[in-house]
N, C-alpha and C. Protein backbone atom coordinates (compact mmCIF):
# COMPACT_ATOMS: atom_id res chain seq x y z
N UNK A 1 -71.97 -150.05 -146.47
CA UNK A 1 -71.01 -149.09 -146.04
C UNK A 1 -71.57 -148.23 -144.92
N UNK A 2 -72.38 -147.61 -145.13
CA UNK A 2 -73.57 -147.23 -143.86
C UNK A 2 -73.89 -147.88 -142.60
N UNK A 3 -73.43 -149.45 -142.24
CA UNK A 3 -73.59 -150.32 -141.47
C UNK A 3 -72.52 -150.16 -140.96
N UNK A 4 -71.31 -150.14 -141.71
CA UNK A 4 -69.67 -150.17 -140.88
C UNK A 4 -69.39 -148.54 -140.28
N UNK A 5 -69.68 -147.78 -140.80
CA UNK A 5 -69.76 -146.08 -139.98
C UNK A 5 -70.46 -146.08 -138.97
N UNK A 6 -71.64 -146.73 -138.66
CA UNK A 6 -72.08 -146.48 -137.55
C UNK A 6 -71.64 -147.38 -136.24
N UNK A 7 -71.44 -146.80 -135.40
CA UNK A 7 -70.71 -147.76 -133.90
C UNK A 7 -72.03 -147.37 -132.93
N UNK A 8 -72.07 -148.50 -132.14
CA UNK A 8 -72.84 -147.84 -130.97
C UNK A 8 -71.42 -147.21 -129.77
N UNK A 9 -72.49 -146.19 -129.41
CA UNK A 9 -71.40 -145.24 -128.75
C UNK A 9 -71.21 -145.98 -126.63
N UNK A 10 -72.10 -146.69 -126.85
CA UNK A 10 -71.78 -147.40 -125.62
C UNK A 10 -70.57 -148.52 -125.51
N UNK A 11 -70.38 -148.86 -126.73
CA UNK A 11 -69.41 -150.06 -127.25
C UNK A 11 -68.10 -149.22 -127.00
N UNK A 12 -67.88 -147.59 -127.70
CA UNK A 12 -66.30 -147.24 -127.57
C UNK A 12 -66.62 -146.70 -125.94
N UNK A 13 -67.24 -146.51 -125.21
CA UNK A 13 -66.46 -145.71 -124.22
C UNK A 13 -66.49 -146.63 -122.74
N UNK A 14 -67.11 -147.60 -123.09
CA UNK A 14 -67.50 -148.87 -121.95
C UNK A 14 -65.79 -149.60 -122.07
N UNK A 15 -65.31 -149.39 -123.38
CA UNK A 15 -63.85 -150.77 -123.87
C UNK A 15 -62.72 -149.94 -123.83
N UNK A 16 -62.81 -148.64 -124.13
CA UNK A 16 -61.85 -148.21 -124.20
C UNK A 16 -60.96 -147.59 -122.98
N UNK A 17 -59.68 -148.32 -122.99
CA UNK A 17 -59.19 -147.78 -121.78
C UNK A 17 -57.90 -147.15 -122.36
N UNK A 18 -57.92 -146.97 -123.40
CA UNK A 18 -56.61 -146.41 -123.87
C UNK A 18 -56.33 -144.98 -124.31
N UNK A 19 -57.54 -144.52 -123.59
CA UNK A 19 -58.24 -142.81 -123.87
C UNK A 19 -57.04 -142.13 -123.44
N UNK A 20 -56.51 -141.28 -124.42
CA UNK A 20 -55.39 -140.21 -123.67
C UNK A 20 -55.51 -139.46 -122.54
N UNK A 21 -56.95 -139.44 -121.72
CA UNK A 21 -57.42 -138.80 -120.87
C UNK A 21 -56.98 -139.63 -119.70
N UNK A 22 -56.94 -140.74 -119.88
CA UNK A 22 -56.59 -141.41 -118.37
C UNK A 22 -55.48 -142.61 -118.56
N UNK A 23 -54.17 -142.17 -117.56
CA UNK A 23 -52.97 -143.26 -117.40
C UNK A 23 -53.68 -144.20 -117.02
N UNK A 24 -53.04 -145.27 -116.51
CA UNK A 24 -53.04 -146.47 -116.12
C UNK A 24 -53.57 -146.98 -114.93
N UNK A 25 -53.60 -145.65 -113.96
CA UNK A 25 -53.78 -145.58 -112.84
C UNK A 25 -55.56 -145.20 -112.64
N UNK A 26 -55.68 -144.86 -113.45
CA UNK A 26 -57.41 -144.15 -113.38
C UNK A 26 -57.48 -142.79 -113.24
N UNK A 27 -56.40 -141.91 -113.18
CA UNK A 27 -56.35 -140.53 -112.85
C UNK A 27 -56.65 -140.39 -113.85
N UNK A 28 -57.20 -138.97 -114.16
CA UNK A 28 -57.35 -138.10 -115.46
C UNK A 28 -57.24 -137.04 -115.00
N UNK A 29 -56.63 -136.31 -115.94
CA UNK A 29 -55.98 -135.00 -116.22
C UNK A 29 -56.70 -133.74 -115.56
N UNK A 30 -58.05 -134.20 -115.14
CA UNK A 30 -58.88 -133.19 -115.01
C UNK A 30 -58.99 -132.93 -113.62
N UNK A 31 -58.99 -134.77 -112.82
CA UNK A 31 -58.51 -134.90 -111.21
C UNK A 31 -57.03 -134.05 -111.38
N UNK A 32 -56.39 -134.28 -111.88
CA UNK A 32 -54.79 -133.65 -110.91
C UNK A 32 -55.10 -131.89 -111.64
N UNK A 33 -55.39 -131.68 -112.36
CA UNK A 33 -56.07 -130.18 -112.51
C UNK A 33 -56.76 -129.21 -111.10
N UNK A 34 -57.51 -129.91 -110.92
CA UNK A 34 -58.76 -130.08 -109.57
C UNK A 34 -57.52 -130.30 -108.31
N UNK A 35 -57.29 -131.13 -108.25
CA UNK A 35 -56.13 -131.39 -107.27
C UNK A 35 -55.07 -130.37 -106.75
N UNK A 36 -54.19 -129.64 -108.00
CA UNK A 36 -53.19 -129.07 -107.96
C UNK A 36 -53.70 -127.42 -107.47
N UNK A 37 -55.00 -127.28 -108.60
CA UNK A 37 -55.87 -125.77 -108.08
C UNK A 37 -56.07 -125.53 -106.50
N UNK A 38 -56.72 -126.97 -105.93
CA UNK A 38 -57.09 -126.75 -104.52
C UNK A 38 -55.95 -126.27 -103.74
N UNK A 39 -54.99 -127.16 -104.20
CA UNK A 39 -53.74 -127.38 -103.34
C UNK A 39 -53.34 -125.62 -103.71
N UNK A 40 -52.71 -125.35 -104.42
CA UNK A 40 -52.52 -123.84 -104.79
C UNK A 40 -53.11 -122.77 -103.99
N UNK A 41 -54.83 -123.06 -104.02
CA UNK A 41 -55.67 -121.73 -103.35
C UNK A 41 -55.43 -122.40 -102.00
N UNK A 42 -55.10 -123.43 -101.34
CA UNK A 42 -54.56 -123.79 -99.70
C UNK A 42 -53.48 -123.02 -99.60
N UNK A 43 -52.45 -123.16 -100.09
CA UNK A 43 -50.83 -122.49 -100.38
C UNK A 43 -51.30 -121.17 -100.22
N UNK A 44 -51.84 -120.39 -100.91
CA UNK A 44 -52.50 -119.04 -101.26
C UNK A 44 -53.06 -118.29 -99.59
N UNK A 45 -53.92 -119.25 -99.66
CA UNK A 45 -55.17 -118.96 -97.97
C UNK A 45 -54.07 -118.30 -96.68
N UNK A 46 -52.45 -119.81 -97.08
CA UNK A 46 -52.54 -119.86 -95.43
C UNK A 46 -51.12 -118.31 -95.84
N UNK A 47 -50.59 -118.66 -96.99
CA UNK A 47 -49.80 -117.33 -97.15
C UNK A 47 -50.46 -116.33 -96.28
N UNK A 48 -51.79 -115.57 -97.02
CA UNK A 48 -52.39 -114.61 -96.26
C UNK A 48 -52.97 -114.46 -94.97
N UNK A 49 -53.34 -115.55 -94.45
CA UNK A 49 -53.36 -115.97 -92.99
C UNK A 49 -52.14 -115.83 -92.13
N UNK A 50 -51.00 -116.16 -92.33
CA UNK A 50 -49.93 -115.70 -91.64
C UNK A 50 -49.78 -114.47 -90.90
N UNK A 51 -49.61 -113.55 -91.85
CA UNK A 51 -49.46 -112.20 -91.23
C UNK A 51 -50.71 -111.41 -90.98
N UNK A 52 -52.01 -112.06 -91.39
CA UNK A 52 -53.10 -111.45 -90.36
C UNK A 52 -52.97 -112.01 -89.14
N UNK A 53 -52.40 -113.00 -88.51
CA UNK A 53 -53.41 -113.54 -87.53
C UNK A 53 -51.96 -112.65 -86.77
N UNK A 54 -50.74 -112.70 -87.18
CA UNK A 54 -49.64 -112.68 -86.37
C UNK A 54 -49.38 -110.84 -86.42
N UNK A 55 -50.23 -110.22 -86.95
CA UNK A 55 -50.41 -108.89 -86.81
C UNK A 55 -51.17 -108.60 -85.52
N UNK A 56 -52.43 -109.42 -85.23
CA UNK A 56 -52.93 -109.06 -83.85
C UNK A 56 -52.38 -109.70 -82.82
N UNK A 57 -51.08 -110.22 -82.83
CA UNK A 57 -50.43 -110.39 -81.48
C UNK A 57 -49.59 -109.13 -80.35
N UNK A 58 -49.55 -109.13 -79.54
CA UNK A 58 -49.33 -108.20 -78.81
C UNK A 58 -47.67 -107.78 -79.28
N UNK A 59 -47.58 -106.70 -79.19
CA UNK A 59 -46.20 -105.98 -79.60
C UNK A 59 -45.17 -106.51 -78.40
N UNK A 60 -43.74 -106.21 -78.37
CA UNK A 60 -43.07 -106.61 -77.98
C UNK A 60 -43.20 -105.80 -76.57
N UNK A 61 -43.30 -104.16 -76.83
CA UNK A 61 -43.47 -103.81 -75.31
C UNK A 61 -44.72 -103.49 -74.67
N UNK A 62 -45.81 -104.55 -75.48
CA UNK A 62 -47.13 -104.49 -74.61
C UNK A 62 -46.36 -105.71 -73.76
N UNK A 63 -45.96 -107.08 -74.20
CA UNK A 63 -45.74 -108.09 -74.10
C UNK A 63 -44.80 -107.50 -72.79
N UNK A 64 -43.74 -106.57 -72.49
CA UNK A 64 -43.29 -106.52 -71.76
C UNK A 64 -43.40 -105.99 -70.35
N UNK A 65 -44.78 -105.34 -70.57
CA UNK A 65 -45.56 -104.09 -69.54
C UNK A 65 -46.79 -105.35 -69.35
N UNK A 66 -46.39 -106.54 -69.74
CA UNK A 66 -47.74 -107.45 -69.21
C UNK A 66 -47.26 -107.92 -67.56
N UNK A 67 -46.19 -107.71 -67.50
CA UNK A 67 -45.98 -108.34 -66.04
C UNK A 67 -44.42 -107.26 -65.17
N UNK A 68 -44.44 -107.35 -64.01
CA UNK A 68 -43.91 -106.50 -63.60
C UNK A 68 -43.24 -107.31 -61.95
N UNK A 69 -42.07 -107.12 -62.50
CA UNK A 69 -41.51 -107.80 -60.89
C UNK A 69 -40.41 -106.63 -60.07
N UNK A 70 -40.98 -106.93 -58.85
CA UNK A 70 -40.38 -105.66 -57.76
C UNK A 70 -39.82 -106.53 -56.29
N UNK A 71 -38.92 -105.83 -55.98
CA UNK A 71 -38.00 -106.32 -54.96
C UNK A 71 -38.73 -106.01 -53.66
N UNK A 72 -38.93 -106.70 -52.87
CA UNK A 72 -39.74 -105.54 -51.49
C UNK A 72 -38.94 -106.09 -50.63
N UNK A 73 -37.74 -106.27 -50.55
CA UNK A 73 -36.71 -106.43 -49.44
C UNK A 73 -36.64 -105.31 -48.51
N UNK A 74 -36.89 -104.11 -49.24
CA UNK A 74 -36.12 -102.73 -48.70
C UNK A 74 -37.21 -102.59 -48.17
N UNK A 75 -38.52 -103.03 -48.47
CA UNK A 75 -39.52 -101.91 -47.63
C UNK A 75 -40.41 -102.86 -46.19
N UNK A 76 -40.04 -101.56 -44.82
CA UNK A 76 -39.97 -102.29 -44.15
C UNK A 76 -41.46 -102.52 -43.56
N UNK A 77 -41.99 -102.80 -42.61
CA UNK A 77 -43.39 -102.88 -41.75
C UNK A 77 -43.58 -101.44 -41.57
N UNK A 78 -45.06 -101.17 -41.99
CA UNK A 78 -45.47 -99.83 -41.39
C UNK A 78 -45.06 -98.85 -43.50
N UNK A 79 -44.54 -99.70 -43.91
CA UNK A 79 -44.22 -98.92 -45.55
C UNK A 79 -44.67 -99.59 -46.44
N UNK A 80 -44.80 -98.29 -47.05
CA UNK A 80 -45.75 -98.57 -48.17
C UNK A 80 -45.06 -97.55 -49.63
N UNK A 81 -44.90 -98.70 -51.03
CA UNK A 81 -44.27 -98.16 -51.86
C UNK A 81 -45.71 -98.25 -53.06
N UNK A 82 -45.10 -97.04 -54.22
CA UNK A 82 -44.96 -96.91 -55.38
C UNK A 82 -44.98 -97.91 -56.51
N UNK A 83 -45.61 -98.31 -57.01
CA UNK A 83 -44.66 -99.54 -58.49
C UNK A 83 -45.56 -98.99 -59.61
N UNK A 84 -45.26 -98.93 -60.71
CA UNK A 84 -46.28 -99.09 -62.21
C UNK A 84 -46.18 -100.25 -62.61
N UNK A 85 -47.81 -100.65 -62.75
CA UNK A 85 -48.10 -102.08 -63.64
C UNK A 85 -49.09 -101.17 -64.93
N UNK A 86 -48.63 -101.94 -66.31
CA UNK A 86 -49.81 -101.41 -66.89
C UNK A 86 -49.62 -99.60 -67.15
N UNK A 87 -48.76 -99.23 -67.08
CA UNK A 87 -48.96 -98.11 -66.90
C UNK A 87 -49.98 -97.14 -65.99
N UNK A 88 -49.70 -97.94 -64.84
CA UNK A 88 -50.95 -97.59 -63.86
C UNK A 88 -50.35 -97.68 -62.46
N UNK A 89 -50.80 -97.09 -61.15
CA UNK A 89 -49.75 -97.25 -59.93
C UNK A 89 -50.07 -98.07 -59.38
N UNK A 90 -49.71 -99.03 -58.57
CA UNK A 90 -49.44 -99.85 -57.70
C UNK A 90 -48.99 -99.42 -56.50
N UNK A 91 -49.97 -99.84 -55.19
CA UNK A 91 -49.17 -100.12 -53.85
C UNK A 91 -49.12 -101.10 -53.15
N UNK A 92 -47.80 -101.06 -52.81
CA UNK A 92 -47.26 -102.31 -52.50
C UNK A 92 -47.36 -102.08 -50.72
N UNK A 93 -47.64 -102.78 -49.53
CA UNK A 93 -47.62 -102.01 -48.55
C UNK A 93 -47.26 -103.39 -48.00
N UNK A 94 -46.13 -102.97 -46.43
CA UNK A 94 -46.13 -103.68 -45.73
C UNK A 94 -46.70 -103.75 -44.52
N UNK A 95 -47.81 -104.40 -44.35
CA UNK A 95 -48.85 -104.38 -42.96
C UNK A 95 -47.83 -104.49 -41.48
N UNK A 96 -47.91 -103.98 -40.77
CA UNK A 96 -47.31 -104.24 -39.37
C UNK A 96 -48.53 -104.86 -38.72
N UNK A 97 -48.50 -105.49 -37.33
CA UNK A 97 -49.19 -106.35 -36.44
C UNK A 97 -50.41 -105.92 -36.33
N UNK A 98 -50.58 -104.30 -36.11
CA UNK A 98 -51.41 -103.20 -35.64
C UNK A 98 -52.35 -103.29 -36.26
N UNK A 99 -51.86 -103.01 -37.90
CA UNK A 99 -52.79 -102.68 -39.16
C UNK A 99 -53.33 -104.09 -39.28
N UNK A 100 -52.77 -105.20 -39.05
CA UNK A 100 -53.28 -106.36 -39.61
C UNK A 100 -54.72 -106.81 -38.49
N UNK A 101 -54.48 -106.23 -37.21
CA UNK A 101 -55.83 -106.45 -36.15
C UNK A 101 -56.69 -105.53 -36.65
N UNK A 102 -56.44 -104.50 -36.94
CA UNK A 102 -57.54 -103.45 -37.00
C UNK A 102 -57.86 -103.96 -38.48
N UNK A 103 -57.70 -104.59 -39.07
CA UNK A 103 -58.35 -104.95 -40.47
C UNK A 103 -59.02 -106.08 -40.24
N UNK A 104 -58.63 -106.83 -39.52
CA UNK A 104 -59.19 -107.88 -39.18
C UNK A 104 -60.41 -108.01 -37.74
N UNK A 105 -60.32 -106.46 -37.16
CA UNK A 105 -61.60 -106.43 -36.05
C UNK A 105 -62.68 -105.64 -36.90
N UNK A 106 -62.40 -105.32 -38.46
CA UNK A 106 -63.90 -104.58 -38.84
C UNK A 106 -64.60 -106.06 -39.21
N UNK A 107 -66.44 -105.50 -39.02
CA UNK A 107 -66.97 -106.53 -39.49
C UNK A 107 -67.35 -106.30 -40.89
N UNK A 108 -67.17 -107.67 -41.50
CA UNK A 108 -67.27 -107.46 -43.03
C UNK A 108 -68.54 -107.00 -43.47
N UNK A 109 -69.38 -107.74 -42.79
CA UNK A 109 -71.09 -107.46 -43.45
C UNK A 109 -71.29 -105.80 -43.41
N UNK A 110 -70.39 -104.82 -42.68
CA UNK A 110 -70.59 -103.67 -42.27
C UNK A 110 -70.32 -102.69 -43.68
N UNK A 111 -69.48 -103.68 -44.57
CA UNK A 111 -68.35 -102.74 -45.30
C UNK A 111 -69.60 -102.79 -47.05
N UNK A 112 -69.22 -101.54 -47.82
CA UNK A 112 -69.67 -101.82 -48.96
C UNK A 112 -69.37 -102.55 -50.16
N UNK A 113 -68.27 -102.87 -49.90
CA UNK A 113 -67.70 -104.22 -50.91
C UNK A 113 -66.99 -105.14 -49.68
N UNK A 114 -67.66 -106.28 -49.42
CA UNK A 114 -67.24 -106.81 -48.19
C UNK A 114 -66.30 -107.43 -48.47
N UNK A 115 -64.81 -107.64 -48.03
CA UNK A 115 -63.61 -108.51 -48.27
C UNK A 115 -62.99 -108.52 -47.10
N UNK A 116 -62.01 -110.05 -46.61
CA UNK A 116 -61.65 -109.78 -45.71
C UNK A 116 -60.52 -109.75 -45.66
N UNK A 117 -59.10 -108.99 -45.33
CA UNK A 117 -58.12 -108.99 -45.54
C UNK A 117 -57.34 -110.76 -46.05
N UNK A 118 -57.61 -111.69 -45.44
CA UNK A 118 -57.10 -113.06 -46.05
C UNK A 118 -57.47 -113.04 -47.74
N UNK A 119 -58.90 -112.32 -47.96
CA UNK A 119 -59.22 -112.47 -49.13
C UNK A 119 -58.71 -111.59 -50.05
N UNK A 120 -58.05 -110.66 -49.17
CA UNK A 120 -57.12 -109.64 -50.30
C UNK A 120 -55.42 -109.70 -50.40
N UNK A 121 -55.12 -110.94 -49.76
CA UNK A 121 -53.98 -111.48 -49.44
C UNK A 121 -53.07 -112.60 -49.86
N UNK A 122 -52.14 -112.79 -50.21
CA UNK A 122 -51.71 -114.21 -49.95
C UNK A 122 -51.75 -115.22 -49.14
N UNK A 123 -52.07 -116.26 -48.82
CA UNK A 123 -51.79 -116.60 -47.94
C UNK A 123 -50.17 -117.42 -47.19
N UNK A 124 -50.47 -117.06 -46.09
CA UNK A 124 -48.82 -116.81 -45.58
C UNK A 124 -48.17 -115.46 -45.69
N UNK A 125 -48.81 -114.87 -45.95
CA UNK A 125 -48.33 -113.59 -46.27
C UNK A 125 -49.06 -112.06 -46.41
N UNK A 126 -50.06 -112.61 -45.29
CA UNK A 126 -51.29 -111.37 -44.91
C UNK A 126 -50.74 -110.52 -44.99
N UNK A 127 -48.96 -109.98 -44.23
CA UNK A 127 -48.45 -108.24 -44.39
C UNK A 127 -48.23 -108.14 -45.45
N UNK A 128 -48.16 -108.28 -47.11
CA UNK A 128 -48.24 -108.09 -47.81
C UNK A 128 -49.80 -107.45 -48.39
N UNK A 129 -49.73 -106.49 -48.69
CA UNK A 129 -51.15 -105.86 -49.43
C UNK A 129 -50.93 -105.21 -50.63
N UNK A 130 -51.07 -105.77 -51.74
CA UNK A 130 -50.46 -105.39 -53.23
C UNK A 130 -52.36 -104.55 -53.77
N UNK A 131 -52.39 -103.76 -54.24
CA UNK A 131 -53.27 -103.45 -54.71
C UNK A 131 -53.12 -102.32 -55.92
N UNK A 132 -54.06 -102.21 -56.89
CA UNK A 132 -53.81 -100.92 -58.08
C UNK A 132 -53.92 -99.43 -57.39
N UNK A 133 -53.01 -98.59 -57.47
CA UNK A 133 -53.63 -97.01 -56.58
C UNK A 133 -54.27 -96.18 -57.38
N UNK A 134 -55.48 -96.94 -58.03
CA UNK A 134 -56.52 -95.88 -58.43
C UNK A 134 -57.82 -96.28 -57.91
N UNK A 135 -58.54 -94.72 -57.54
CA UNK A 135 -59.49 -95.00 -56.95
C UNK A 135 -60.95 -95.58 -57.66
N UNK A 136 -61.95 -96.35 -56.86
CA UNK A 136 -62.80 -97.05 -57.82
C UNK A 136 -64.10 -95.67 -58.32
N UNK A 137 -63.50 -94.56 -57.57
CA UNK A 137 -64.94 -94.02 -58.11
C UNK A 137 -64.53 -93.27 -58.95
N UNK A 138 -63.57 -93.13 -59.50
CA UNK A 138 -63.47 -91.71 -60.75
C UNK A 138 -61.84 -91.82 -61.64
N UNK A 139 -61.01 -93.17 -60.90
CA UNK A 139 -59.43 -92.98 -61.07
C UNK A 139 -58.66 -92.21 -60.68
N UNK A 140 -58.74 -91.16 -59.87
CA UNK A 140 -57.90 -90.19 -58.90
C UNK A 140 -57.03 -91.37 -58.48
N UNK A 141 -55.46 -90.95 -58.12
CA UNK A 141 -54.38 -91.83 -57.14
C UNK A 141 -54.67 -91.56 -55.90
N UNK A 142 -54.78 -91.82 -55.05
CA UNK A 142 -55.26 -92.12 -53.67
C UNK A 142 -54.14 -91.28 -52.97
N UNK A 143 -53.93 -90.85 -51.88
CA UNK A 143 -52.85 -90.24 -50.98
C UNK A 143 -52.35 -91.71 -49.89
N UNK A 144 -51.27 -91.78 -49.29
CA UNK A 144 -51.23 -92.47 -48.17
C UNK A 144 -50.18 -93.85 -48.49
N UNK A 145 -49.54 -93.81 -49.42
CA UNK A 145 -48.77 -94.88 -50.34
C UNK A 145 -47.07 -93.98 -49.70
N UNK A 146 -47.19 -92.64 -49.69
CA UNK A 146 -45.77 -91.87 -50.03
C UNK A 146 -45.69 -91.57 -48.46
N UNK A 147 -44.36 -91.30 -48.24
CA UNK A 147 -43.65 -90.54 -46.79
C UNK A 147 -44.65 -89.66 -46.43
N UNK A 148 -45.39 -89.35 -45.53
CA UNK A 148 -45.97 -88.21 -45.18
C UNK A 148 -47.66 -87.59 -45.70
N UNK A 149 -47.81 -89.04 -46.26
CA UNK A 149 -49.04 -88.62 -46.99
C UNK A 149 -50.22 -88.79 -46.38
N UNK A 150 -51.32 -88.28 -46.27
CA UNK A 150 -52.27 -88.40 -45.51
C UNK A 150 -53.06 -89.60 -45.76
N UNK A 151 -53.14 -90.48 -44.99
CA UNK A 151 -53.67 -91.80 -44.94
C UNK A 151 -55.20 -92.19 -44.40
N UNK A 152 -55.95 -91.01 -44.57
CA UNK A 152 -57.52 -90.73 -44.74
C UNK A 152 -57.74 -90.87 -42.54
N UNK A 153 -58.62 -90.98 -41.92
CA UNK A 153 -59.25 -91.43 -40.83
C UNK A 153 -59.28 -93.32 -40.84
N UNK A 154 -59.52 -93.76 -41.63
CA UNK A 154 -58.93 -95.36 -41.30
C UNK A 154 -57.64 -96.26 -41.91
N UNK A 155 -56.62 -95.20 -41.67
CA UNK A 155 -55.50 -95.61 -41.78
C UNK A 155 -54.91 -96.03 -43.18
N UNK A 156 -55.89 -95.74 -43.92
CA UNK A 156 -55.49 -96.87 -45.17
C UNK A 156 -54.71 -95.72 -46.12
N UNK A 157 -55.73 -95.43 -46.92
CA UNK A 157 -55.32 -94.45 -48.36
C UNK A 157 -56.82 -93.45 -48.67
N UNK A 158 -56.42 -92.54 -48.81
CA UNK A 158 -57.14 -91.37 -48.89
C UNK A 158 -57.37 -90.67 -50.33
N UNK A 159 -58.30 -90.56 -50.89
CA UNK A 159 -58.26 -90.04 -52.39
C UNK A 159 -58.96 -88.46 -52.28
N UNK A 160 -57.87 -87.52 -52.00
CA UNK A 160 -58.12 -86.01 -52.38
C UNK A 160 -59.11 -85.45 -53.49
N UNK A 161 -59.47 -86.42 -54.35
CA UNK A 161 -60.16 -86.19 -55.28
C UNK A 161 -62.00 -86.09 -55.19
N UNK A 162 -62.49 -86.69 -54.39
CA UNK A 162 -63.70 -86.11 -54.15
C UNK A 162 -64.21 -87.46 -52.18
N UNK A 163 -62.63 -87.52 -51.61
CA UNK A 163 -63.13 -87.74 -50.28
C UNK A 163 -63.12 -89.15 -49.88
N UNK A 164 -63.09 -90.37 -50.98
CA UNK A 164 -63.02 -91.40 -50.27
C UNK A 164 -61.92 -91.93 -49.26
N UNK A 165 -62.40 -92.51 -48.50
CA UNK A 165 -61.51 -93.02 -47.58
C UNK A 165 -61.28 -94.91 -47.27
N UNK A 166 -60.19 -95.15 -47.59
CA UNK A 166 -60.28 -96.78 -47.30
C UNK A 166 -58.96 -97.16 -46.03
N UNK A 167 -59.49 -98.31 -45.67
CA UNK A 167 -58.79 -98.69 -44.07
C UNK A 167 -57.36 -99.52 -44.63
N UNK A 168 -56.89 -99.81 -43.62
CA UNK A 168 -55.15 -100.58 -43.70
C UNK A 168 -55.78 -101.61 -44.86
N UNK A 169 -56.81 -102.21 -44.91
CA UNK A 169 -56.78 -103.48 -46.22
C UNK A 169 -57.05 -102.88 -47.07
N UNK A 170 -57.17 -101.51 -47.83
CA UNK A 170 -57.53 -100.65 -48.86
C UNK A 170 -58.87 -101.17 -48.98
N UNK A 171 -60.17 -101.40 -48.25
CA UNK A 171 -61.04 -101.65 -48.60
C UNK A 171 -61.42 -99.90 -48.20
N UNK A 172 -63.17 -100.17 -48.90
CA UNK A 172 -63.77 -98.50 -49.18
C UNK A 172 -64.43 -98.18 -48.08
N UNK A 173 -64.14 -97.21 -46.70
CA UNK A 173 -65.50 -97.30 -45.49
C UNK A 173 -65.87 -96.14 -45.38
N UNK A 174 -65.67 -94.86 -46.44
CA UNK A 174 -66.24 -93.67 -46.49
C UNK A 174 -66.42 -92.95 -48.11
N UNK A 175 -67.01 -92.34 -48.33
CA UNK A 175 -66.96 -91.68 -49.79
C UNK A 175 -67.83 -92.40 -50.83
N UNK A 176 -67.48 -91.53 -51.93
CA UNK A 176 -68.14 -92.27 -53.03
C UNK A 176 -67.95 -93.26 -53.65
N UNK A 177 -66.58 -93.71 -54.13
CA UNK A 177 -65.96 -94.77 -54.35
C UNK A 177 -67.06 -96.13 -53.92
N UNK A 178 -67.54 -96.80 -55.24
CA UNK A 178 -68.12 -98.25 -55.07
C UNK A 178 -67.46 -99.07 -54.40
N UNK A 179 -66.43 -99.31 -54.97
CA UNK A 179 -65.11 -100.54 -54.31
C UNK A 179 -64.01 -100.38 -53.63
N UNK A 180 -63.51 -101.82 -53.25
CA UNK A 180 -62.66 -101.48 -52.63
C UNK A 180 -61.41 -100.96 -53.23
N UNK A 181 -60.46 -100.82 -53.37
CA UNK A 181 -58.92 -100.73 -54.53
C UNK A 181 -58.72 -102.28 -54.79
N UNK A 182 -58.21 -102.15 -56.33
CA UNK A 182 -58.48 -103.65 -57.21
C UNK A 182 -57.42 -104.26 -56.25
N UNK A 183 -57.46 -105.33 -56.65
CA UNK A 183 -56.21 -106.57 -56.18
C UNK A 183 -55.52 -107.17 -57.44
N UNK A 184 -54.78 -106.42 -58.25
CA UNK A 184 -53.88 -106.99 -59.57
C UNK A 184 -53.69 -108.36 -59.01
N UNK A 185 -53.71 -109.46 -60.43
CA UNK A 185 -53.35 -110.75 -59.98
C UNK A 185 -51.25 -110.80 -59.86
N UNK A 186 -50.92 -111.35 -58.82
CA UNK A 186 -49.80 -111.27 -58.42
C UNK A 186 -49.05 -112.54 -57.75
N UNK A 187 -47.89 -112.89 -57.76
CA UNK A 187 -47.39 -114.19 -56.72
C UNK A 187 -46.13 -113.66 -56.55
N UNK A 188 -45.89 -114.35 -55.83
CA UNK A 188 -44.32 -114.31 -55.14
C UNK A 188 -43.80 -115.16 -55.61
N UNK A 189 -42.49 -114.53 -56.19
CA UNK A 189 -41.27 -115.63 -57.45
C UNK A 189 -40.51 -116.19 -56.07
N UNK A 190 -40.27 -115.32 -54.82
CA UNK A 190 -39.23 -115.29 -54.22
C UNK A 190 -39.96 -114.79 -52.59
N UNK A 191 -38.57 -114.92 -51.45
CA UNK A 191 -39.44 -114.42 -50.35
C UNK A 191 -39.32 -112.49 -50.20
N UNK A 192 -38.35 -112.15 -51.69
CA UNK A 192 -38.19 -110.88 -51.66
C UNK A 192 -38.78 -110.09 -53.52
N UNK A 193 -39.39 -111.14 -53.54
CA UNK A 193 -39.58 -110.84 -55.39
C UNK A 193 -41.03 -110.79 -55.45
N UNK A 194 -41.80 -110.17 -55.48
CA UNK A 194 -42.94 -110.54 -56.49
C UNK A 194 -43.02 -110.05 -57.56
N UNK A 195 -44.25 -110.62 -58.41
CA UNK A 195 -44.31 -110.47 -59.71
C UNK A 195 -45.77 -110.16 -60.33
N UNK A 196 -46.06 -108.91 -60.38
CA UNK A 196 -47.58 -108.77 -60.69
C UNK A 196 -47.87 -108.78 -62.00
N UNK A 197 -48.85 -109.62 -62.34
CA UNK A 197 -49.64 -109.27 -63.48
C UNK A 197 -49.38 -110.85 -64.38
């Protein structure tokens, strides 16, 4: 009787395939356990991933102050306008023949941020001079953008604020000011539209 109680235990688990633990298929209960958990904490992850990632996207009116389009039909040679990009000023200027030689007879190697008007330009469209109107040495708005405003000794834009002076290409040829005035990235939608930023 002692002979029939004992089994070797390699005999039931090598034969038996009829273990409630595993269908037919070879799965066991413990794989689709394992399976369903992963799948769950994936479900879980990307839930909370959603509205982090889509929280640091830009708001609707950053999204709308990212770009800025202005008509320059009205403004003629010899004028120079106003615009906000960014919450920041913009001048938009239209070069006449004059301004475009005298920008083009300084020598560059002379200047402290050397640029040459083509390089602050479109091309095809040198009388166009789009630039930010803050100055590079402190952010003061520059004078010389408005009707009547004093447009420094080289014609350009003048910053009341501690003296710099820049020529018709808003580059810097007096004062403290490091640079020249930025060049916002910009194109033309149209031959009366551009679109900065």
């Amino acid at each position: 009787m002692a002979d029939e109680a004992f089994v070797n235990a390699s005999d039931v688990t090598a034969g038996d395939t009829d273990s409630p633990a595993t269908d037919e298929n070879g799965v066991r209960r413990r794989d689709f356990i394992n399976i369903a958990a992963v799948s769950f904490a994936g479900v879980g992850g990307v839930a909370v991933l959603v509205p982090l990632v889509s929280q640091m996207a830009p708001s609707a009116d950053v999204l709308a102050e990212s770009s800025t389009e202005i008509d320059i039909s009205q403004i003629s040679a010899g004028q120079a306008i106003k615009a906000v990009f960014r919450k920041q000023p913009v001048f938009i200027r239209n070069l006449t023949p004059e301004e475009i030689t005298a920008a083009n007879k300084v020598d560059v190697a002379s200047l402290r941020d050397p640029q040459t008007l083509a390089e602050r330009t479109k091309p095809g469209k040198t009388n166009w001079l789009i630039t930010m109107g803050v100055c590079t040495h402190l952010g003061c708005v520059p004078l010389g953008a408005g009707e009547g405003e004093v447009k420094g000794e080289f014609g350009g834009y003048f910053c009341p604020c501690h003296g710099s002076s820049y020529d018709t290409a808003a580059r810097i040829r007096k004062g403290p000011a490091p640079k020249n005035l930025e060049v916002p990235p910009y194109e033309f939608t149209s031959d009366t539209v551009v679109k900065i930023g």
